[in-house]
N, C-alpha and C. Protein backbone atom coordinates (compact mmCIF):
# COMPACT_ATOMS: atom_id res chain seq x y z
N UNK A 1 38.33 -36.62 -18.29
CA UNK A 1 36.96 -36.78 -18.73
C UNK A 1 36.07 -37.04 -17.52
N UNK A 2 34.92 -36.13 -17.97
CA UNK A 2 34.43 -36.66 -16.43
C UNK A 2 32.92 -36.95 -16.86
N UNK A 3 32.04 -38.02 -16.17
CA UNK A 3 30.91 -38.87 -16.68
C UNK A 3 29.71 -38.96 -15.63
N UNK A 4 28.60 -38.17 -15.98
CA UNK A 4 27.35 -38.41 -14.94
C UNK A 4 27.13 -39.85 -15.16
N UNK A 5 26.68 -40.39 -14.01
CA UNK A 5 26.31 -41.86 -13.98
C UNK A 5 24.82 -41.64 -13.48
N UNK A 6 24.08 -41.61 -14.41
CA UNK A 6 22.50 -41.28 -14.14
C UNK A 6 21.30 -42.70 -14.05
N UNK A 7 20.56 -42.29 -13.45
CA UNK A 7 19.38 -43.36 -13.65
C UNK A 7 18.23 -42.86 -12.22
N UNK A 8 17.33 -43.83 -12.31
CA UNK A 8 15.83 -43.85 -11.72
C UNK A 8 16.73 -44.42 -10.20
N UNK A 9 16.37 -44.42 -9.24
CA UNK A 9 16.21 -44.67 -7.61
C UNK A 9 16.25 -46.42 -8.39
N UNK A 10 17.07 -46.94 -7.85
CA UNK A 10 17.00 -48.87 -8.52
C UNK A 10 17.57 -49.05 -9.61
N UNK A 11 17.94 -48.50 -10.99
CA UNK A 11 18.08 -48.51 -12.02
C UNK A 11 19.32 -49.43 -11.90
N UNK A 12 20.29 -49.59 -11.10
CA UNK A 12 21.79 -50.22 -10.85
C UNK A 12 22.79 -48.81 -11.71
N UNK A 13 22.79 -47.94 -11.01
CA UNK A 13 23.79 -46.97 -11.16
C UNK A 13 25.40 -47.73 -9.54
N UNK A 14 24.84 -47.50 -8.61
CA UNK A 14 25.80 -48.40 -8.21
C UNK A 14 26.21 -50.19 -8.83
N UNK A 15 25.65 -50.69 -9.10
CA UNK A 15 26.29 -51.64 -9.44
C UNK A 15 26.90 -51.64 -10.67
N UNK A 16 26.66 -50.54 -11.99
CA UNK A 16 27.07 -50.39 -12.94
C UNK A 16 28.99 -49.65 -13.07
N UNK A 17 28.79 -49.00 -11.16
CA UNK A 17 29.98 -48.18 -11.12
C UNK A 17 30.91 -49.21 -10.53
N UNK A 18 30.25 -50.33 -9.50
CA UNK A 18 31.32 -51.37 -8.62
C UNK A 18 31.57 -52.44 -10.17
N UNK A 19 30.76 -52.94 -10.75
CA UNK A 19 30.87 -53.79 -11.86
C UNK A 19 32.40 -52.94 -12.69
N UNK A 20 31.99 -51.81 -13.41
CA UNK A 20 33.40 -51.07 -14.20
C UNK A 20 34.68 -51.10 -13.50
N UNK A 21 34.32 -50.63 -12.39
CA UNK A 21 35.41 -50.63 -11.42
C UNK A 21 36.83 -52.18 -11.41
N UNK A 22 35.50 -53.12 -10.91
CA UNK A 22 36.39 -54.04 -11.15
C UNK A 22 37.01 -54.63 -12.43
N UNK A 23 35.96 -54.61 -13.44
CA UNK A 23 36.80 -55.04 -14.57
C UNK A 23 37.92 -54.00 -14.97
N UNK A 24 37.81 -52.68 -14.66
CA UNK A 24 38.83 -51.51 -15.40
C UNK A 24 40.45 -52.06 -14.20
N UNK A 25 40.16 -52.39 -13.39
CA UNK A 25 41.49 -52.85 -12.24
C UNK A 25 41.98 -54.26 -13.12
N UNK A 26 40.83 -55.28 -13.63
CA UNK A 26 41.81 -56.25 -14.06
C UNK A 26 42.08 -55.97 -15.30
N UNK A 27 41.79 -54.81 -16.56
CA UNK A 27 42.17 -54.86 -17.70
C UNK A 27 43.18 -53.64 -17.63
N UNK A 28 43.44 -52.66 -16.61
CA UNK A 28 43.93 -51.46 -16.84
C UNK A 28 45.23 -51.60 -16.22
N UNK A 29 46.03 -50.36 -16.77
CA UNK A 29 47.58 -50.17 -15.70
C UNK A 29 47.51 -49.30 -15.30
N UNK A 30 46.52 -48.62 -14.61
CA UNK A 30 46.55 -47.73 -13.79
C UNK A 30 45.85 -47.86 -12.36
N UNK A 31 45.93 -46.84 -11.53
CA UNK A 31 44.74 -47.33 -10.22
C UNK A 31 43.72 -47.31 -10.59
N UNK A 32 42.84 -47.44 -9.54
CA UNK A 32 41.44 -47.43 -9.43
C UNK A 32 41.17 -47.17 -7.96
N UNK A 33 40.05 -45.49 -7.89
CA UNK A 33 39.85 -45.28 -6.83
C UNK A 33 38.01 -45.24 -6.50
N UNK A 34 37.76 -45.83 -5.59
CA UNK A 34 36.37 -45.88 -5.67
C UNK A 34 35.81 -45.20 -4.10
N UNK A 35 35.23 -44.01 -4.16
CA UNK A 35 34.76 -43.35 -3.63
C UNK A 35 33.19 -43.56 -3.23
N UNK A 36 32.66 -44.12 -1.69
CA UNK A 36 31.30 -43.88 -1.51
C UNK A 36 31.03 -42.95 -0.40
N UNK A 37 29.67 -43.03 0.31
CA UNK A 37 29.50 -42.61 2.05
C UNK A 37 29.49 -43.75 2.62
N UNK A 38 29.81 -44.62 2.40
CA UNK A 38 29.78 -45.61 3.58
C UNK A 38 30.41 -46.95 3.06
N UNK A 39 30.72 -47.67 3.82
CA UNK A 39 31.15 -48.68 3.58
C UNK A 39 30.77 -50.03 3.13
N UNK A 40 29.74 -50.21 2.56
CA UNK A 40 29.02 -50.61 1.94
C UNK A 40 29.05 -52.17 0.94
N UNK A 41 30.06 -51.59 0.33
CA UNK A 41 30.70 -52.34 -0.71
C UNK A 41 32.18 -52.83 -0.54
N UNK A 42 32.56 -52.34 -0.05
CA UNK A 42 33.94 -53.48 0.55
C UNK A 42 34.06 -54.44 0.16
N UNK A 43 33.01 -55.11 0.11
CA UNK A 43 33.83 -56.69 -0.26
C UNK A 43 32.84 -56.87 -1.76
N UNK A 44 32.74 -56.34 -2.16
CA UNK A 44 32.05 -56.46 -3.63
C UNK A 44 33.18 -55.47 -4.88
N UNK A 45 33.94 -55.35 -3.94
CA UNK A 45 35.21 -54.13 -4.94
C UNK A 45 36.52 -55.17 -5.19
N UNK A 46 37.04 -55.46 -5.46
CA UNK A 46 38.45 -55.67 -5.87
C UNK A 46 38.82 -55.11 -4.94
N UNK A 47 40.09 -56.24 -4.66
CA UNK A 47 40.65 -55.49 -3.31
C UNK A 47 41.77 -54.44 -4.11
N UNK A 48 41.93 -54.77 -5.10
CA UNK A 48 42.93 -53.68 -5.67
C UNK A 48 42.38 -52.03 -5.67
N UNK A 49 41.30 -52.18 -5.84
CA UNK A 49 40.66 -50.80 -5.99
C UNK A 49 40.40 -50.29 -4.61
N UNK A 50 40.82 -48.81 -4.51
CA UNK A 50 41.39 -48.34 -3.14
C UNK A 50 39.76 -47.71 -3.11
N UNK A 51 39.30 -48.30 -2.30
CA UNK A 51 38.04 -47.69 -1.44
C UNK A 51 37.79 -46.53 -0.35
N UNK A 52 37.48 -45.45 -0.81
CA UNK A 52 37.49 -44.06 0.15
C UNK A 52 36.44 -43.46 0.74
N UNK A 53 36.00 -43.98 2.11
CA UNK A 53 34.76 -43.27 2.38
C UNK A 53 34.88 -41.41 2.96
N UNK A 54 34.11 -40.82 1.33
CA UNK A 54 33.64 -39.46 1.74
C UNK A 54 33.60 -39.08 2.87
N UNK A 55 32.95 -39.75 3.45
CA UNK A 55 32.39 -38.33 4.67
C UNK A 55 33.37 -38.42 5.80
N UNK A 56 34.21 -39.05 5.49
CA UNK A 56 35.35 -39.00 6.28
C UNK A 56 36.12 -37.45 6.33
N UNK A 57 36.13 -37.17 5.00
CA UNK A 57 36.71 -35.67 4.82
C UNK A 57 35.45 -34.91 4.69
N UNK A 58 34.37 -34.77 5.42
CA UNK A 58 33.37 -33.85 6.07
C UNK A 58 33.22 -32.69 4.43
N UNK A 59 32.94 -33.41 3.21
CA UNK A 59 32.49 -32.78 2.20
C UNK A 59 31.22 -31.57 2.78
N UNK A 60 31.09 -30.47 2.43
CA UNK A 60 30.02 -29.80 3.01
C UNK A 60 29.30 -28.76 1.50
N UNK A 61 30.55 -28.69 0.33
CA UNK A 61 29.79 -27.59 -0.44
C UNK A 61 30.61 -28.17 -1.54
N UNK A 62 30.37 -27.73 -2.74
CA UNK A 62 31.23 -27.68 -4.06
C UNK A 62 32.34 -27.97 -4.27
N UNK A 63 32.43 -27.00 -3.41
CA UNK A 63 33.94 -26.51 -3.91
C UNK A 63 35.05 -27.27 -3.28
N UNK A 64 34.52 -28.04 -1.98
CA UNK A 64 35.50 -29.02 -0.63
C UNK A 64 35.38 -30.08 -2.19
N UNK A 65 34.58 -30.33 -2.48
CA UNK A 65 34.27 -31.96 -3.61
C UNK A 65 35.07 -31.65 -4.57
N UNK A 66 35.39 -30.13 -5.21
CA UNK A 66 36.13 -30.34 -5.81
C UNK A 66 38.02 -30.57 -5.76
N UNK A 67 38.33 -29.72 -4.35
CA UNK A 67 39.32 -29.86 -3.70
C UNK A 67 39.68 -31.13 -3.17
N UNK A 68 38.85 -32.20 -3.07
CA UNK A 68 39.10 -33.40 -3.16
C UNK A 68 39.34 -34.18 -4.06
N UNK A 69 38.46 -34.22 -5.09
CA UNK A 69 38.74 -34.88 -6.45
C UNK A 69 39.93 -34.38 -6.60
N UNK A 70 40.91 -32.96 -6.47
CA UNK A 70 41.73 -32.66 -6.96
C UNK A 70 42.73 -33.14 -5.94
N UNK A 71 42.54 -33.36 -4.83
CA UNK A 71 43.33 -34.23 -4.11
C UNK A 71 43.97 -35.69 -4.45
N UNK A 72 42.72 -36.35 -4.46
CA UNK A 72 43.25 -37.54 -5.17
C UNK A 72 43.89 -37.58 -6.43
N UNK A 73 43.59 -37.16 -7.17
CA UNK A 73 44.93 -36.95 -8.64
C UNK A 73 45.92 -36.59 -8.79
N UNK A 74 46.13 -35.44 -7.45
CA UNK A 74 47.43 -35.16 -6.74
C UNK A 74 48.30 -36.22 -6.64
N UNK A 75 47.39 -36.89 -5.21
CA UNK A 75 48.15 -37.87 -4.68
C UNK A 75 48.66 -39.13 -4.81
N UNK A 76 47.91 -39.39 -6.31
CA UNK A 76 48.66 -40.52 -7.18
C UNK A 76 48.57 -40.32 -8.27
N UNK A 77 49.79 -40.37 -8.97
CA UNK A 77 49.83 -39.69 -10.47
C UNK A 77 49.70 -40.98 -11.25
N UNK A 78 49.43 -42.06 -10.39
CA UNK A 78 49.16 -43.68 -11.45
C UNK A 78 47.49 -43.41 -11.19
N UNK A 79 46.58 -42.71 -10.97
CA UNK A 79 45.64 -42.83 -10.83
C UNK A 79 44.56 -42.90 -11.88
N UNK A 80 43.96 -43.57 -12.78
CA UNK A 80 43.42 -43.64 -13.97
C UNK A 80 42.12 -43.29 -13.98
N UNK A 81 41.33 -44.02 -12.55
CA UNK A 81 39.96 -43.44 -12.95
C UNK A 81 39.62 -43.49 -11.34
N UNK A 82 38.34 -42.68 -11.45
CA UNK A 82 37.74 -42.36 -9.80
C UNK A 82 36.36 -42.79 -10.20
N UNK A 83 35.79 -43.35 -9.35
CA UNK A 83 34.19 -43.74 -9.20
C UNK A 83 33.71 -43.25 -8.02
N UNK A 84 32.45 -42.45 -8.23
CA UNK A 84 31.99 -41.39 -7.25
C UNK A 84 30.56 -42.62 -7.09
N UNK A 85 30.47 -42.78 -5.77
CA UNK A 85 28.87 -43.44 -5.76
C UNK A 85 28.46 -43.16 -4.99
N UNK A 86 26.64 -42.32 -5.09
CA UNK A 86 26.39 -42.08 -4.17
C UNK A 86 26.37 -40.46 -2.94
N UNK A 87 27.32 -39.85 -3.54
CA UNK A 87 28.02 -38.39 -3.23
C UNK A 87 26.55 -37.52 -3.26
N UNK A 88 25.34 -37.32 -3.84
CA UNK A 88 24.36 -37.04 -3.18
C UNK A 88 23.73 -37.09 -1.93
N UNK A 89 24.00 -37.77 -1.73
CA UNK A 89 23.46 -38.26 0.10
C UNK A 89 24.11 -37.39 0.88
N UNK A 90 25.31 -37.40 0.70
CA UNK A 90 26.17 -36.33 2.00
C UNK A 90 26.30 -34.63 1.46
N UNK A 91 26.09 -34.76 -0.18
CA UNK A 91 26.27 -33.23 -0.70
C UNK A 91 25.27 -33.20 -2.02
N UNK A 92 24.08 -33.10 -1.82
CA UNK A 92 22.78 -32.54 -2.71
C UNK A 92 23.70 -31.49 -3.83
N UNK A 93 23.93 -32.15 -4.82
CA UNK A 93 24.65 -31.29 -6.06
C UNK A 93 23.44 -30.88 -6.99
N UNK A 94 22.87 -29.79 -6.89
CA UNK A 94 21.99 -29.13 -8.27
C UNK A 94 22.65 -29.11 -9.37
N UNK A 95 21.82 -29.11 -10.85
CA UNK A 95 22.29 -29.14 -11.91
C UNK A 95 23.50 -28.02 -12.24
N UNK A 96 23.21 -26.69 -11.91
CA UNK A 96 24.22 -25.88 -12.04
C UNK A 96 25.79 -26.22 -11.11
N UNK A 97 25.62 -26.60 -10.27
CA UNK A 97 27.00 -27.60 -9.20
C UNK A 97 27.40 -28.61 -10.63
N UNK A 98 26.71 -29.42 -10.82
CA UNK A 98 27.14 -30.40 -11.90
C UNK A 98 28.10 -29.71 -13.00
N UNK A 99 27.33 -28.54 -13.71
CA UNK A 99 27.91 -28.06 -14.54
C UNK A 99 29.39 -27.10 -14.20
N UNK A 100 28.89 -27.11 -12.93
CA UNK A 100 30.33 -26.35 -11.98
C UNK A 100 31.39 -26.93 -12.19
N UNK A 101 31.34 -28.34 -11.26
CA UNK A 101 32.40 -29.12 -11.24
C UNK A 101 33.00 -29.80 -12.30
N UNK A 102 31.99 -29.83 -13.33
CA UNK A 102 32.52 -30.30 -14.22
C UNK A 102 33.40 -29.33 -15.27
N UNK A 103 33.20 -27.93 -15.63
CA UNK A 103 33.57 -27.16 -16.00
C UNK A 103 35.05 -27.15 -15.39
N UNK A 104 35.04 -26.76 -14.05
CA UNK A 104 36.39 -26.10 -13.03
C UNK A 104 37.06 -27.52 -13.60
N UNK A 105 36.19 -28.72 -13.05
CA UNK A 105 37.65 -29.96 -13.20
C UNK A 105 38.28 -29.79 -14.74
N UNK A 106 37.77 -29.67 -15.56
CA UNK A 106 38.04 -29.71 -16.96
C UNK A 106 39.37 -28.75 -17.68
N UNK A 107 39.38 -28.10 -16.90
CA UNK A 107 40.65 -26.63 -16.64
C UNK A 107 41.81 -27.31 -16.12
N UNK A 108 41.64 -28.62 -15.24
CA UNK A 108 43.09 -28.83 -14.48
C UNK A 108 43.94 -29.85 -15.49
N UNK A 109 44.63 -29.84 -15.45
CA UNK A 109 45.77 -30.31 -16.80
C UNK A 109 45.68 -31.77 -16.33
N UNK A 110 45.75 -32.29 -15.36
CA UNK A 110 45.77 -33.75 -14.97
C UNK A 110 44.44 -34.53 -15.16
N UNK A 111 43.57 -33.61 -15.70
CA UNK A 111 42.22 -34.69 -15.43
C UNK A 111 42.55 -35.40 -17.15
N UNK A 112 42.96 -34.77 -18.23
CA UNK A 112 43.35 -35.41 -18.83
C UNK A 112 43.32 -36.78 -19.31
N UNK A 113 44.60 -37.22 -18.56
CA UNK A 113 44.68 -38.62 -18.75
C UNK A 113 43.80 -39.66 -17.49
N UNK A 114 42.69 -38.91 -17.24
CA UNK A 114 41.99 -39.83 -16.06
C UNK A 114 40.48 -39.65 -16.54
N UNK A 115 40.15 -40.83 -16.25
CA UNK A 115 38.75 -40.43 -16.25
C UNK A 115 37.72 -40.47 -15.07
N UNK A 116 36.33 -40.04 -14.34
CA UNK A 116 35.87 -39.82 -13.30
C UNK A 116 34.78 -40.12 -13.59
N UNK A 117 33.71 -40.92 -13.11
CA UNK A 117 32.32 -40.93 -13.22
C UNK A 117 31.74 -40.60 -11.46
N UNK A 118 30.54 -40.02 -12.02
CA UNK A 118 29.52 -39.43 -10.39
C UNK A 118 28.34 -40.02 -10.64
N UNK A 119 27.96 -41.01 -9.73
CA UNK A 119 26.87 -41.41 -9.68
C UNK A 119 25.89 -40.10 -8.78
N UNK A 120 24.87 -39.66 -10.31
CA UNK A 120 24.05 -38.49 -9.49
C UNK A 120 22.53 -38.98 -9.53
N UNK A 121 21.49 -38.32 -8.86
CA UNK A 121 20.30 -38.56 -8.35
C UNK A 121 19.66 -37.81 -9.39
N UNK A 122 19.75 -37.94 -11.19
CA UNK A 122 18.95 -37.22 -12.19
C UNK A 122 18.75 -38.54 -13.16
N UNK A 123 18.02 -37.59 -14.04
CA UNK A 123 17.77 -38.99 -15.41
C UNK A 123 18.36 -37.67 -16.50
N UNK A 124 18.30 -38.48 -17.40
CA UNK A 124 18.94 -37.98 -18.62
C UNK A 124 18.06 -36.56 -18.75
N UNK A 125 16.79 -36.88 -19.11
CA UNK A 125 15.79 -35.59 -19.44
C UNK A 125 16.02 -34.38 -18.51
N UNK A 126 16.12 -35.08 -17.34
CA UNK A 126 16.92 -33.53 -16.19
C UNK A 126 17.69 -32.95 -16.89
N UNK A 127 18.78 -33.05 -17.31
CA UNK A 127 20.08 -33.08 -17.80
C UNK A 127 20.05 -31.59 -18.82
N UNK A 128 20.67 -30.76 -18.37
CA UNK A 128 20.57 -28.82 -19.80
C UNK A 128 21.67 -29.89 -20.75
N UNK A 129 21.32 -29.47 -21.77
CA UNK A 129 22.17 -30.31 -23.35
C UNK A 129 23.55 -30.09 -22.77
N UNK A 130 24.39 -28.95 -22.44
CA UNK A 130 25.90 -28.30 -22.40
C UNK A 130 26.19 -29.97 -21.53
N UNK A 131 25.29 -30.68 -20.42
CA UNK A 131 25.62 -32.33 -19.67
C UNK A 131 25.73 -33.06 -20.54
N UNK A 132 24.40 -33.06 -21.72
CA UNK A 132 24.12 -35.00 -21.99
C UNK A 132 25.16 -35.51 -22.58
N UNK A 133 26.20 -34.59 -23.11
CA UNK A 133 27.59 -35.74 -23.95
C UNK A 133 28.01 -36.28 -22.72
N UNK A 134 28.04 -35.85 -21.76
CA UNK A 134 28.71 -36.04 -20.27
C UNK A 134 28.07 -37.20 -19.35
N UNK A 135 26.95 -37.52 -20.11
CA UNK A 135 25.65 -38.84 -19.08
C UNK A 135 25.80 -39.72 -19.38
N UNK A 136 25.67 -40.96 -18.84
CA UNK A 136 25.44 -42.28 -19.26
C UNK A 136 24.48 -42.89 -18.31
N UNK A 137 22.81 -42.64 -18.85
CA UNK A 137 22.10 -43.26 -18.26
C UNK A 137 21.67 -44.56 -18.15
N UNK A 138 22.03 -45.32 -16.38
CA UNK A 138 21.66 -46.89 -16.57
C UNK A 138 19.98 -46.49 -16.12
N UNK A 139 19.84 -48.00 -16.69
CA UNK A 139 18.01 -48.21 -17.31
C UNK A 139 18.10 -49.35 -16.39
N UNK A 140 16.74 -49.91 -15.25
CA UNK A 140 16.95 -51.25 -14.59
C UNK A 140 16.92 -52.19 -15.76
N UNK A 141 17.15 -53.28 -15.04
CA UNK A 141 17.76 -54.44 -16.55
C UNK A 141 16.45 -55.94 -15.29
């Protein structure tokens, strides 16, 4: 399953993804992988939750982002959920990319039992209908 994590510039889309994160590590039996550009959050993550800075693997188009996501599910088959935060900054994903990746990932037999959220730079109303089951827009609080 895979989940836009939408909202306004401030709204707490990152903190809504480090917040899940940690509670899904102390209620879940699976990993938890949390993906940003920078290092940022380190010490606001659970140390259980394996922290991966992007631009380490020089993301440049689609299709590298998706060869990664498909990397990591590879490379641990205890892997339960991925938190993307932020992945705009280093790779500007247009709505049709969205619907890309989400389509192609949806084909691979392992995404299955995992679930993935992407914190992206839209609001819901952006969003072509074939997304909005796919959004969960945070609102600032």
């Amino acid at each position: 399953m895979i989940k836009y994590i939408l909202g306004a510039k401030g709204a707490g889309k990152t903190r809504w993804l480090i917040e899940n994160a940690n509670e899904d590590i102390k209620s879940g039996n699976g990993n938890i992988a949390f993906v940003e550009v920078d290092d940022d959050h380190i010490f606001s993550l659970d140390y259980n939750v394996r922290l991966i800075n992007a631009t380490d693997y020089r993301l440049n188009n689609v299709e590298a982002f998706y060869g990664f996501i498909c990397g990591l599910m590879a490379m641990d088959y205890d892997l339960e959920k991925i938190y993307i935060d932020g992945i705009y900054k280093v790779l500007p994903l247009d709505i049709e990319e969205l619907e890309y990746i989400k389509n192609k990932l949806e084909r691979v037999d392992e995404i299955k039992n995992r679930k993935i959220y992407i914190n992206v730079d839209y609001l819901l109303e952006d969003m072509p209908n074939s997304l909005k089951d796919s959004a969960i827009e945070v609102t600032p609080q």
